[in-house]
Protein backbone atom coordinates (compact mmCIF):
# COMPACT_ATOMS: atom_id res chain seq x y z
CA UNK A 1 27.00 -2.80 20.68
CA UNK A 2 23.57 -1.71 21.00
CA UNK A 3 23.60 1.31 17.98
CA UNK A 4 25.18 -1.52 16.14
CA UNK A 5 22.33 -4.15 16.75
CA UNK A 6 20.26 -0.99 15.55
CA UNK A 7 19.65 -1.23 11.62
CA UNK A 8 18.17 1.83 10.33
CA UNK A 9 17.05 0.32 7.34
CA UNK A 10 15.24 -2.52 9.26
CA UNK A 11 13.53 -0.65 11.82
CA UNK A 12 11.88 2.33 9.21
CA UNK A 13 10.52 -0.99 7.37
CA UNK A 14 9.30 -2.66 10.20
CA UNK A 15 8.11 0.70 11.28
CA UNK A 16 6.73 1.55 7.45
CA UNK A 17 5.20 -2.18 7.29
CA UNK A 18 2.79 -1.46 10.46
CA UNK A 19 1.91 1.44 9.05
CA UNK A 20 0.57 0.49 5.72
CA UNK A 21 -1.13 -2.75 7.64
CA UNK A 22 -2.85 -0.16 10.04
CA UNK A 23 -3.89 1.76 6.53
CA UNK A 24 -4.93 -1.64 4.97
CA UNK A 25 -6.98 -2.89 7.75
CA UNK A 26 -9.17 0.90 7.76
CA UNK A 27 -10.20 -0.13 4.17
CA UNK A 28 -13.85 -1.74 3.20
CA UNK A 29 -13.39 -5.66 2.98
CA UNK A 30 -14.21 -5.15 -0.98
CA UNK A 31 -11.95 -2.21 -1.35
CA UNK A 32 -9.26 -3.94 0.34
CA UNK A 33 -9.77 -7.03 -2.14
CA UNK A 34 -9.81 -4.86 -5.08
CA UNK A 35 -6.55 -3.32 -3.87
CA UNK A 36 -4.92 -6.31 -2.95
CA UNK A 37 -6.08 -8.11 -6.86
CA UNK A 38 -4.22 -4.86 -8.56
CA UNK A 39 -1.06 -4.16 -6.46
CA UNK A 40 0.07 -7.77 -4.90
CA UNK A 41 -1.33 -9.84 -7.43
CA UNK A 42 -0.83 -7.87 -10.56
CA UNK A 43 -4.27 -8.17 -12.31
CA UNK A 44 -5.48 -5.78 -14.36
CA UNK A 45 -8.67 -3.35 -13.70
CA UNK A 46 -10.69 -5.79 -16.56
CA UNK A 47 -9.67 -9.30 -14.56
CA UNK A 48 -10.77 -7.67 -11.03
CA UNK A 49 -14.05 -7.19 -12.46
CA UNK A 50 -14.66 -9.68 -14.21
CA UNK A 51 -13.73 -11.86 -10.85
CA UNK A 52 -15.46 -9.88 -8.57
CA UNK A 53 -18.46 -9.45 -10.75
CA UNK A 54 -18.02 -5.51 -10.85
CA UNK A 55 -17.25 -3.02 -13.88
CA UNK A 56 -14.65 -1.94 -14.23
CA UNK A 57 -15.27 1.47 -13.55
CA UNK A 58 -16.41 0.42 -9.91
CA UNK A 59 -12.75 -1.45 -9.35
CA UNK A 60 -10.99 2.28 -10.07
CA UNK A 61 -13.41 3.31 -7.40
CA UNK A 62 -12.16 1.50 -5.17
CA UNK A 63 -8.84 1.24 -6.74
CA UNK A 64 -9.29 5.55 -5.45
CA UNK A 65 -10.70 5.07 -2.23
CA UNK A 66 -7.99 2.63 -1.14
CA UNK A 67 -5.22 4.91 -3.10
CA UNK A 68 -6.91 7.88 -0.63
CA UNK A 69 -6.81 5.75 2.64
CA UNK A 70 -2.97 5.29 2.02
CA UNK A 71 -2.15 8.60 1.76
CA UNK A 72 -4.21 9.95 4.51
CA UNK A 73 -2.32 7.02 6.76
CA UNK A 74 1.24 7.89 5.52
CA UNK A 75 1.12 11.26 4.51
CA UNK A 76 4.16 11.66 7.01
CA UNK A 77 6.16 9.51 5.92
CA UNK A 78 5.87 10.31 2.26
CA UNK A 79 9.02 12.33 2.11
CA UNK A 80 10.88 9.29 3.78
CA UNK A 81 9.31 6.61 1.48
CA UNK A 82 10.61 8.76 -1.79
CA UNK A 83 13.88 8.95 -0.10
CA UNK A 84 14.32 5.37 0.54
CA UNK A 85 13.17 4.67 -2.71
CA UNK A 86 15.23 6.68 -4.18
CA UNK A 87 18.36 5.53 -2.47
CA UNK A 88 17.13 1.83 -3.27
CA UNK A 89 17.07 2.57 -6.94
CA UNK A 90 20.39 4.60 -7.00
């Protein structure tokens, strides 16, 4: 009963979801809202700046930084991510 209480699937998200909110919370308040405008809220590099009073140049900064800080914090996992990916899209 207990393996079967056990999803795989739910506990590498849960597991995958810490991670990448330990990751998030390591980036610089701006980078983090930069990051957050392009990847959640689907804005483009042009409305980010023009919001946050930046050029657009400075959001692919941080767009980089925050890309960097991501895959320094789940650089182990990256094989499993592209796996369940994979699987998700199969």
């Amino acid at each position: 009963n207990t393996l079967e209480a056990c999803d795989p699937d739910e506990i590498f998200s849960e597991e995958l979801q810490t991670l990448l909110d330990k990751a998030l919370s390591m980036m610089p308040e701006k980078t983090l809202a930069v990051f957050i405008a392009s990847r959640y809220q689907d804005k483009t590099y042009k409305e980010i700046a023009e919001e946050m009073d930046i050029t657009v140049k400075g959001v692919g900064f941080h767009m980089t930084k925050a890309l960097k800080i991501l895959r320094e914090h789940l650089k182990d996992y990256l094989i499993s991510i592209i796996i369940a990916f994979s699987a998700f899209f199969l």
